[in-house]
Protein backbone atom coordinates (compact mmCIF):
# COMPACT_ATOMS: atom_id res chain seq x y z
CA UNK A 1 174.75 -23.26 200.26
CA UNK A 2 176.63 -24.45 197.57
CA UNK A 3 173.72 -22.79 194.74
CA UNK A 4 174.14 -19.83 196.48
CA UNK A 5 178.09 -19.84 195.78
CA UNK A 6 177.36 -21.14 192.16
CA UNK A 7 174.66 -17.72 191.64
CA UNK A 8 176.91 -15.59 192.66
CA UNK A 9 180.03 -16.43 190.42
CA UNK A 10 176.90 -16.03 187.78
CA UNK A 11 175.65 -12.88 188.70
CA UNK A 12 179.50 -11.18 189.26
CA UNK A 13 180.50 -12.51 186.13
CA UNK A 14 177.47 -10.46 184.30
CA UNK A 15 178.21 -7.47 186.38
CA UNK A 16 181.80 -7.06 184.98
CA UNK A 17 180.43 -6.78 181.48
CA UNK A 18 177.25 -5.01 181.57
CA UNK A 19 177.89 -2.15 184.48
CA UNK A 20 175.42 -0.04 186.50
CA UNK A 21 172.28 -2.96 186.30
CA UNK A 22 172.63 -5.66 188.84
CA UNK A 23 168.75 -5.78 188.98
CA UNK A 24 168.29 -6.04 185.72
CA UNK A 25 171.02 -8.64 185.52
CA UNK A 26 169.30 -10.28 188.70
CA UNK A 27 166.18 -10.32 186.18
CA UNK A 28 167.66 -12.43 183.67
CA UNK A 29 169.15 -15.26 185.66
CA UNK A 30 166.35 -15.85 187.20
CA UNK A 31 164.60 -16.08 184.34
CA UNK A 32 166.68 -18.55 182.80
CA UNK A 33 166.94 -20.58 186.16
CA UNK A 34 163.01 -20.58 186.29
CA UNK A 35 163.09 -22.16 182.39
CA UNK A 36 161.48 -19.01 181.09
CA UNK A 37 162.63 -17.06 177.56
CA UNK A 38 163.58 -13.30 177.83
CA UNK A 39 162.79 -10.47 175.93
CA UNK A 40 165.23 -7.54 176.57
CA UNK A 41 162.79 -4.71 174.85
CA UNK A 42 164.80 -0.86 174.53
CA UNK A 43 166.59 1.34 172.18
CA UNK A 44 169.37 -0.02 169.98
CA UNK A 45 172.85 0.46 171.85
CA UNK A 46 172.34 -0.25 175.40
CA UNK A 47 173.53 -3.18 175.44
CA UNK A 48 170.60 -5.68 174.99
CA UNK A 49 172.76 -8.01 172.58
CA UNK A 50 176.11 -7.67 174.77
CA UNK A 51 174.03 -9.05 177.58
CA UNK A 52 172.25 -11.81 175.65
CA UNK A 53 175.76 -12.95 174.34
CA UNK A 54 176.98 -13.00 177.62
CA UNK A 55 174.17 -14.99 179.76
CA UNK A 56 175.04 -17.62 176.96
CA UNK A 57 178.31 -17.67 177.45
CA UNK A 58 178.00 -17.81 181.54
CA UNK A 59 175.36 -20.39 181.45
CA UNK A 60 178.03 -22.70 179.57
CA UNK A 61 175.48 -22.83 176.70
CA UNK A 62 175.49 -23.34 173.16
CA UNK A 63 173.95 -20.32 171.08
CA UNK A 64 173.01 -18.98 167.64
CA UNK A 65 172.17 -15.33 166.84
CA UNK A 66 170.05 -14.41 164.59
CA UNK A 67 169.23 -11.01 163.01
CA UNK A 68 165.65 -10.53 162.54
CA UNK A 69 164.89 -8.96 159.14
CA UNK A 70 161.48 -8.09 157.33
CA UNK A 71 162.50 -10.89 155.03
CA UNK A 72 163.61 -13.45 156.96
CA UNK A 73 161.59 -17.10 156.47
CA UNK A 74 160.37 -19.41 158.62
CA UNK A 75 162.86 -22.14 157.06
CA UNK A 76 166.05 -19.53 157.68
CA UNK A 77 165.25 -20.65 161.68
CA UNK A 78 164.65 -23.70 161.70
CA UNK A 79 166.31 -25.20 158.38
CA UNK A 80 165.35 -26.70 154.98
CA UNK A 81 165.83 -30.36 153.30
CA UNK A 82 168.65 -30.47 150.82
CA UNK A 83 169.01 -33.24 147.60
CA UNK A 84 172.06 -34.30 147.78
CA UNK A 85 173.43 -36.17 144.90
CA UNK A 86 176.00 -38.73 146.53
CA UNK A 87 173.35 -40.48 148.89
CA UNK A 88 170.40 -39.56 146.10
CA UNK A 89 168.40 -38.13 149.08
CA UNK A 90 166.90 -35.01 150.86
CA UNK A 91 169.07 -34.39 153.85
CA UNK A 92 167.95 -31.93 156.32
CA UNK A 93 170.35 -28.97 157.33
CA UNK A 94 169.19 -27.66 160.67
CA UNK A 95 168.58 -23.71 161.15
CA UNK A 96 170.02 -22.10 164.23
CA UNK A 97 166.95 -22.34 166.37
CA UNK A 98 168.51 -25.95 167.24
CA UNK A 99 170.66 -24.29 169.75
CA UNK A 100 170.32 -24.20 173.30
CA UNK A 101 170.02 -19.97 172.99
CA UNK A 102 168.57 -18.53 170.47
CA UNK A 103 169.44 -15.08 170.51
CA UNK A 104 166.73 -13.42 168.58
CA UNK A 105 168.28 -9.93 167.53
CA UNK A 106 165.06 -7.14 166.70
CA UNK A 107 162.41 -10.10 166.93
CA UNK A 108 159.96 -7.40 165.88
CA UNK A 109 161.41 -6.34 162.43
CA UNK A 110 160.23 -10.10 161.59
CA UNK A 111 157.03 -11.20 159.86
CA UNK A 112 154.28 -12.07 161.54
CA UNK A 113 155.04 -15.60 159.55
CA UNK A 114 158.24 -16.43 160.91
CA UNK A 115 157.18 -14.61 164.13
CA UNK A 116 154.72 -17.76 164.59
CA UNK A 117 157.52 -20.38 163.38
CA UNK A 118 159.29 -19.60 166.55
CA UNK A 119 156.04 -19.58 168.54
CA UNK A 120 156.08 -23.15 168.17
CA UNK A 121 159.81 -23.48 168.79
CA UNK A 122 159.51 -21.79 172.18
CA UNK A 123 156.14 -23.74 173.02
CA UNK A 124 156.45 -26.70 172.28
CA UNK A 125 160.29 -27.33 172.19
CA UNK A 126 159.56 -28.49 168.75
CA UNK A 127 159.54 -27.81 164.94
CA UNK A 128 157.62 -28.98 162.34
CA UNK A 129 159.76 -29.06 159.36
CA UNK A 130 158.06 -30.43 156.12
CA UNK A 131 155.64 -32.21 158.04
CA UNK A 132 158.08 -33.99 160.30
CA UNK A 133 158.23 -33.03 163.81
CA UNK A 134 161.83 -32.52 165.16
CA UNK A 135 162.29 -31.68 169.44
CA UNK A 136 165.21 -28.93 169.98
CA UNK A 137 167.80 -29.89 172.30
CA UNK A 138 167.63 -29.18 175.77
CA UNK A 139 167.50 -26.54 177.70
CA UNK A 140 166.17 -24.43 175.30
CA UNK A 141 166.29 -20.74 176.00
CA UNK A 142 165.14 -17.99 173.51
CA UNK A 143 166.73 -14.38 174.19
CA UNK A 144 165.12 -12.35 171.96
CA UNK A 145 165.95 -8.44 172.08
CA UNK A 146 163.20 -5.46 170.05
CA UNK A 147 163.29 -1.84 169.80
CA UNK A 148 160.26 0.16 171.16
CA UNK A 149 157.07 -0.29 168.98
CA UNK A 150 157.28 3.48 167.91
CA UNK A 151 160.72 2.54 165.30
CA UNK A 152 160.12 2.69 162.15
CA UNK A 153 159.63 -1.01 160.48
CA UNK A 154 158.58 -2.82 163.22
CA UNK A 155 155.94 -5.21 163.87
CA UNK A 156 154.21 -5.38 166.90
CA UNK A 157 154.80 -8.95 168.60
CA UNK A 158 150.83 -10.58 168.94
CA UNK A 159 149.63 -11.20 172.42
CA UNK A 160 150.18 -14.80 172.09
CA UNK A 161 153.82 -14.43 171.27
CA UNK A 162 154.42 -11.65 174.50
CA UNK A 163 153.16 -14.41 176.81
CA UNK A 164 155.28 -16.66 175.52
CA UNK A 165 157.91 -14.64 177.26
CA UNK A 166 158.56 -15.45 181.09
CA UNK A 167 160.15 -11.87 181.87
CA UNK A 168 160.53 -8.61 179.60
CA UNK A 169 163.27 -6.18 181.15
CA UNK A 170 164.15 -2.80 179.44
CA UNK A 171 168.51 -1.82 180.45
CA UNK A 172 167.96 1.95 180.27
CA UNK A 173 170.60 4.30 179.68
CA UNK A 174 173.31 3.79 182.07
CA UNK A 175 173.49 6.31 184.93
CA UNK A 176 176.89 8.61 184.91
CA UNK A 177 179.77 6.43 186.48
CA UNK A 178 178.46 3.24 184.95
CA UNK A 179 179.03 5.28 181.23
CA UNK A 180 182.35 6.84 182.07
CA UNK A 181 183.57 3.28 182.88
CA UNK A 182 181.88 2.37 179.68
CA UNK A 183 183.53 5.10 177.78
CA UNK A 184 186.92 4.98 179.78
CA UNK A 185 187.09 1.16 180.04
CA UNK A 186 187.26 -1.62 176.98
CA UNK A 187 185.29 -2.64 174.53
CA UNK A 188 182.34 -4.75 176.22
CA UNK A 189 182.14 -6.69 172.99
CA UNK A 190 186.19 -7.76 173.17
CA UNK A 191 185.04 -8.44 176.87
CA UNK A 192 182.82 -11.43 175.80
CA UNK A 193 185.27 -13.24 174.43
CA UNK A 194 186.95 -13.80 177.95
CA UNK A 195 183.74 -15.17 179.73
CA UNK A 196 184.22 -18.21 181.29
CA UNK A 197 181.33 -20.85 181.00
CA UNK A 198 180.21 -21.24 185.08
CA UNK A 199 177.71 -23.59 185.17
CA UNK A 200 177.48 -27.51 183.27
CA UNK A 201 174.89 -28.77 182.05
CA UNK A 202 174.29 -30.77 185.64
CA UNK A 203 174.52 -27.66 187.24
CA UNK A 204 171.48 -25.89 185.14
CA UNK A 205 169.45 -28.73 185.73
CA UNK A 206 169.82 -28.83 189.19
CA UNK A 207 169.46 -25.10 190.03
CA UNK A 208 166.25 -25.33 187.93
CA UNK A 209 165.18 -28.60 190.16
CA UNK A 210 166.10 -26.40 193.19
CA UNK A 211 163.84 -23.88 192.27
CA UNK A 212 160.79 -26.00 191.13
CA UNK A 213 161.43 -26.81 195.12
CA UNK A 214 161.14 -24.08 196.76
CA UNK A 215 157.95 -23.78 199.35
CA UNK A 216 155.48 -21.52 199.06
CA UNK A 217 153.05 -21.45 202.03
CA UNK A 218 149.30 -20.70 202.09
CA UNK A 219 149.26 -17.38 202.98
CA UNK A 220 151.66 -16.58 200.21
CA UNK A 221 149.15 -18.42 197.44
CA UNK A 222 146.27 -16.47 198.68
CA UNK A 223 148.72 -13.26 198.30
CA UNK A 224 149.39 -14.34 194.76
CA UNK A 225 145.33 -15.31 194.15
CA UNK A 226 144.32 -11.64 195.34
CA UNK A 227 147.04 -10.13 192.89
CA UNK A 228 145.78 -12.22 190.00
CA UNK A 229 142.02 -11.44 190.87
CA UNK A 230 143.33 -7.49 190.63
CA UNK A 231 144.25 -7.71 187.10
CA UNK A 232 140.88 -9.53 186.10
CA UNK A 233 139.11 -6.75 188.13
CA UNK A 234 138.89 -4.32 185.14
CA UNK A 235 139.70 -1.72 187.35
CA UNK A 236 143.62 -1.59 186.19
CA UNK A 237 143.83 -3.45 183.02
CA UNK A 238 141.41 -4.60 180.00
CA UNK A 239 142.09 -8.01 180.41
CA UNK A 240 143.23 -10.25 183.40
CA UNK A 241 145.88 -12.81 183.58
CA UNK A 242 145.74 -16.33 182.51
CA UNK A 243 146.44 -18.84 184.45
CA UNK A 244 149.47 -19.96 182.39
CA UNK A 245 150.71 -16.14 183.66
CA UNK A 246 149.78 -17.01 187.26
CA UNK A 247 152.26 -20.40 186.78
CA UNK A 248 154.91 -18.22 185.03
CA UNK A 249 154.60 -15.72 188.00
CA UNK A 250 155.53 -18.37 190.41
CA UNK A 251 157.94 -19.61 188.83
CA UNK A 252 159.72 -16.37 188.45
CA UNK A 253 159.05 -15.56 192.30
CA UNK A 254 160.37 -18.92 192.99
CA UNK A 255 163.90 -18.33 191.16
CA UNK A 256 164.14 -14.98 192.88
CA UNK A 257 163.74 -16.57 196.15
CA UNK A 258 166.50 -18.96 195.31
CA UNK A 259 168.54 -16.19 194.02
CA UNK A 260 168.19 -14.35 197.39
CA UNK A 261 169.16 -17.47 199.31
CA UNK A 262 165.37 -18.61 200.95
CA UNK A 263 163.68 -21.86 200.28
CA UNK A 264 160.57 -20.06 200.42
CA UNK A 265 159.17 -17.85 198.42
CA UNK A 266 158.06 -14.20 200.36
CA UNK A 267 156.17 -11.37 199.23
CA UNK A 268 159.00 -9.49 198.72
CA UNK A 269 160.01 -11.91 195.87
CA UNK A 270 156.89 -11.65 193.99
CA UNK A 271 156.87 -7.91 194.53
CA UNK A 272 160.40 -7.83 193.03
CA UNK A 273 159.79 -9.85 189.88
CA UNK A 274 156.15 -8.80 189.40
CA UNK A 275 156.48 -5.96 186.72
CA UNK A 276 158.80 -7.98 185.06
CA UNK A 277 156.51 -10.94 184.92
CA UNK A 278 153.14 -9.23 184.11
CA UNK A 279 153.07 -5.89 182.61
CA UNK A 280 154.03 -7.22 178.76
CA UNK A 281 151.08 -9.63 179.17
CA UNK A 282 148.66 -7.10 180.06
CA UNK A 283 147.17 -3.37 178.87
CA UNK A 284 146.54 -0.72 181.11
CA UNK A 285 142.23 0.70 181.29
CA UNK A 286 141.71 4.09 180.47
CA UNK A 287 143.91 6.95 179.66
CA UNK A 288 145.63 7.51 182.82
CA UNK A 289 149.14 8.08 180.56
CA UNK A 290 150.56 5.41 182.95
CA UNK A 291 152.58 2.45 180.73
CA UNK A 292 151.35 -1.26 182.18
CA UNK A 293 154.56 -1.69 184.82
CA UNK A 294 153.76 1.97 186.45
CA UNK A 295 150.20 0.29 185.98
CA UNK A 296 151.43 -2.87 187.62
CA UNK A 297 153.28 -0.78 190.34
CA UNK A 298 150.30 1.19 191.35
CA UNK A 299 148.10 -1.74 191.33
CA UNK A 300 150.40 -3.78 193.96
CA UNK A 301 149.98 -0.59 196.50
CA UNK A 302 145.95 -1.00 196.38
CA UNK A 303 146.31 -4.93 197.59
CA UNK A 304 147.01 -5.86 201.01
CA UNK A 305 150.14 -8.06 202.37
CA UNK A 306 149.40 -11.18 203.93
């Protein structure tokens, strides 16, 4: 049971920083322990860049933040070639997407051009820089936070880019006694500082291996089969999944298994991480006012358990 002991150091650790969302916190670590990149999507000051900081710092990983501006350029990620004089050649200065996080701050304020540079990054775990191809280290996480699409000077993130993402969680606003201990307590910033890094290197790499591992029975498969057929039904949504969703989707359910102590994954896990999972990869049919996860939510009621 030793992961078990390591997750929850992980998840208490996150809980003393950002109050009042141990699901949401949940969310995120098994994200990162399935491999998958995050996007934290709500309004500025909730928190979304407190927690990014701080699953960096608890993961024991190196990380770069960048702030996402209208004007930002590809080669401001992932670096430029510069002459230098005393060795009379180009040397290349790498940008800060060679990090193991990359905490994307506003993702959608960027160009759709530098947008698609880190498309590749997160991919292909690679750059092409001046026609050379250079791999990122490893792991490579992106954390990327946005505002709502309704803010002014934003640009929507294209399809292709939301599925890049394993899991999109929104924080909320906190509910009353998680503020006034907000309000009353220190600054959550100043808080950061004091993190201790939990997990090595080793340690990521074999909770990941751990939850590539755990079992998933027939039953459960044919569960996750009747799911995917719902969103290609056209009943709920315009388009279906993909199967690269349907991997991601295990994956996730996988690492929330693990989380929750089972070597096997159970309907309850993919019911927990499915809104999560799907609803930024799909659009809800119709004008039934619902948003996709409600959408997800209500579509998960009309299949049957195994």
């Amino acid at each position: 049971m030793h992961a078990q002991q390591k997750i929850k150091s992980l998840l208490d650790q996150l809980n003393t920083v950002i109050v009042g969302k141990t699901a949401q916190v949940q969310d995120c670590v098994a994200c990162l322990l399935a491999g998958g990149h995050l996007l934290i999507e709500d309004v500025p000051g909730v928190g979304k860049t407190t927690l990014a900081h701080a699953l960096a710092r608890t993961f024991g990983l190196q990380f770069a933040r960048v702030q996402f501006t209208a004007d930002l350029m590809p080669s401001d990620l992932t670096g430029v070639s510069v002459y230098e004089r005393g060795k009379e050649a180009f040397v290349f200065h790498p940008g800060p997407v060679f990090a193991q996080v990359l905490l994307a701050d506003e993702i959608n304020r960027a160009s759709p051009k530098t947008q698609s540079a880190l498309l590749e990054a997160m991919e292909e775990k690679q750059v092409s820089v001046e026609g050379e191809t250079r791999a990122l280290p490893h792991p490579f996480f992106v954390i990327a936070t946005q505002n709502p699409h309704d803010q002014l000077g934003t640009f929507a993130l294209p399809e292709s880019q939301l599925d890049r993402f394993l899991m999109r969680i929104s924080l909320g606003y906190p509910d009353r006694g998680a503020e006034r201990l907000l309000l009353a307590g220190s600054d959550r910033r100043d808080m950061l500082d004091g993190l201790l890094p939990l997990l090595s290197l080793d340690d990521l790499a074999a909770l990941q291996h751990q939850v590539l591992a755990v079992h998933t029975a027939e039953p459960l498969l044919n569960y996750v089969q009747d799911l995917i057929a719902a969103t290609r039904s056209g009943r709920w949504f315009l388009q279906g999944l993909s199967p690269r969703a349907g991997i991601a989707l295990m994956r996730a359910a996988k690492a929330q298994a693990l989380i929750e102590g089972r070597d096997y994954v159970a309907p309850d896990d993919v019911q927990a991480i499915l809104p999560q999972t799907i609803a930024h990869r799909l659009v809800p049919v119709g004008d039934a006012g619902r948003g996709a996860v409600e959408q997800v939510r209500a579509m998960v009621e009309s299949v049957p358990l195994p």
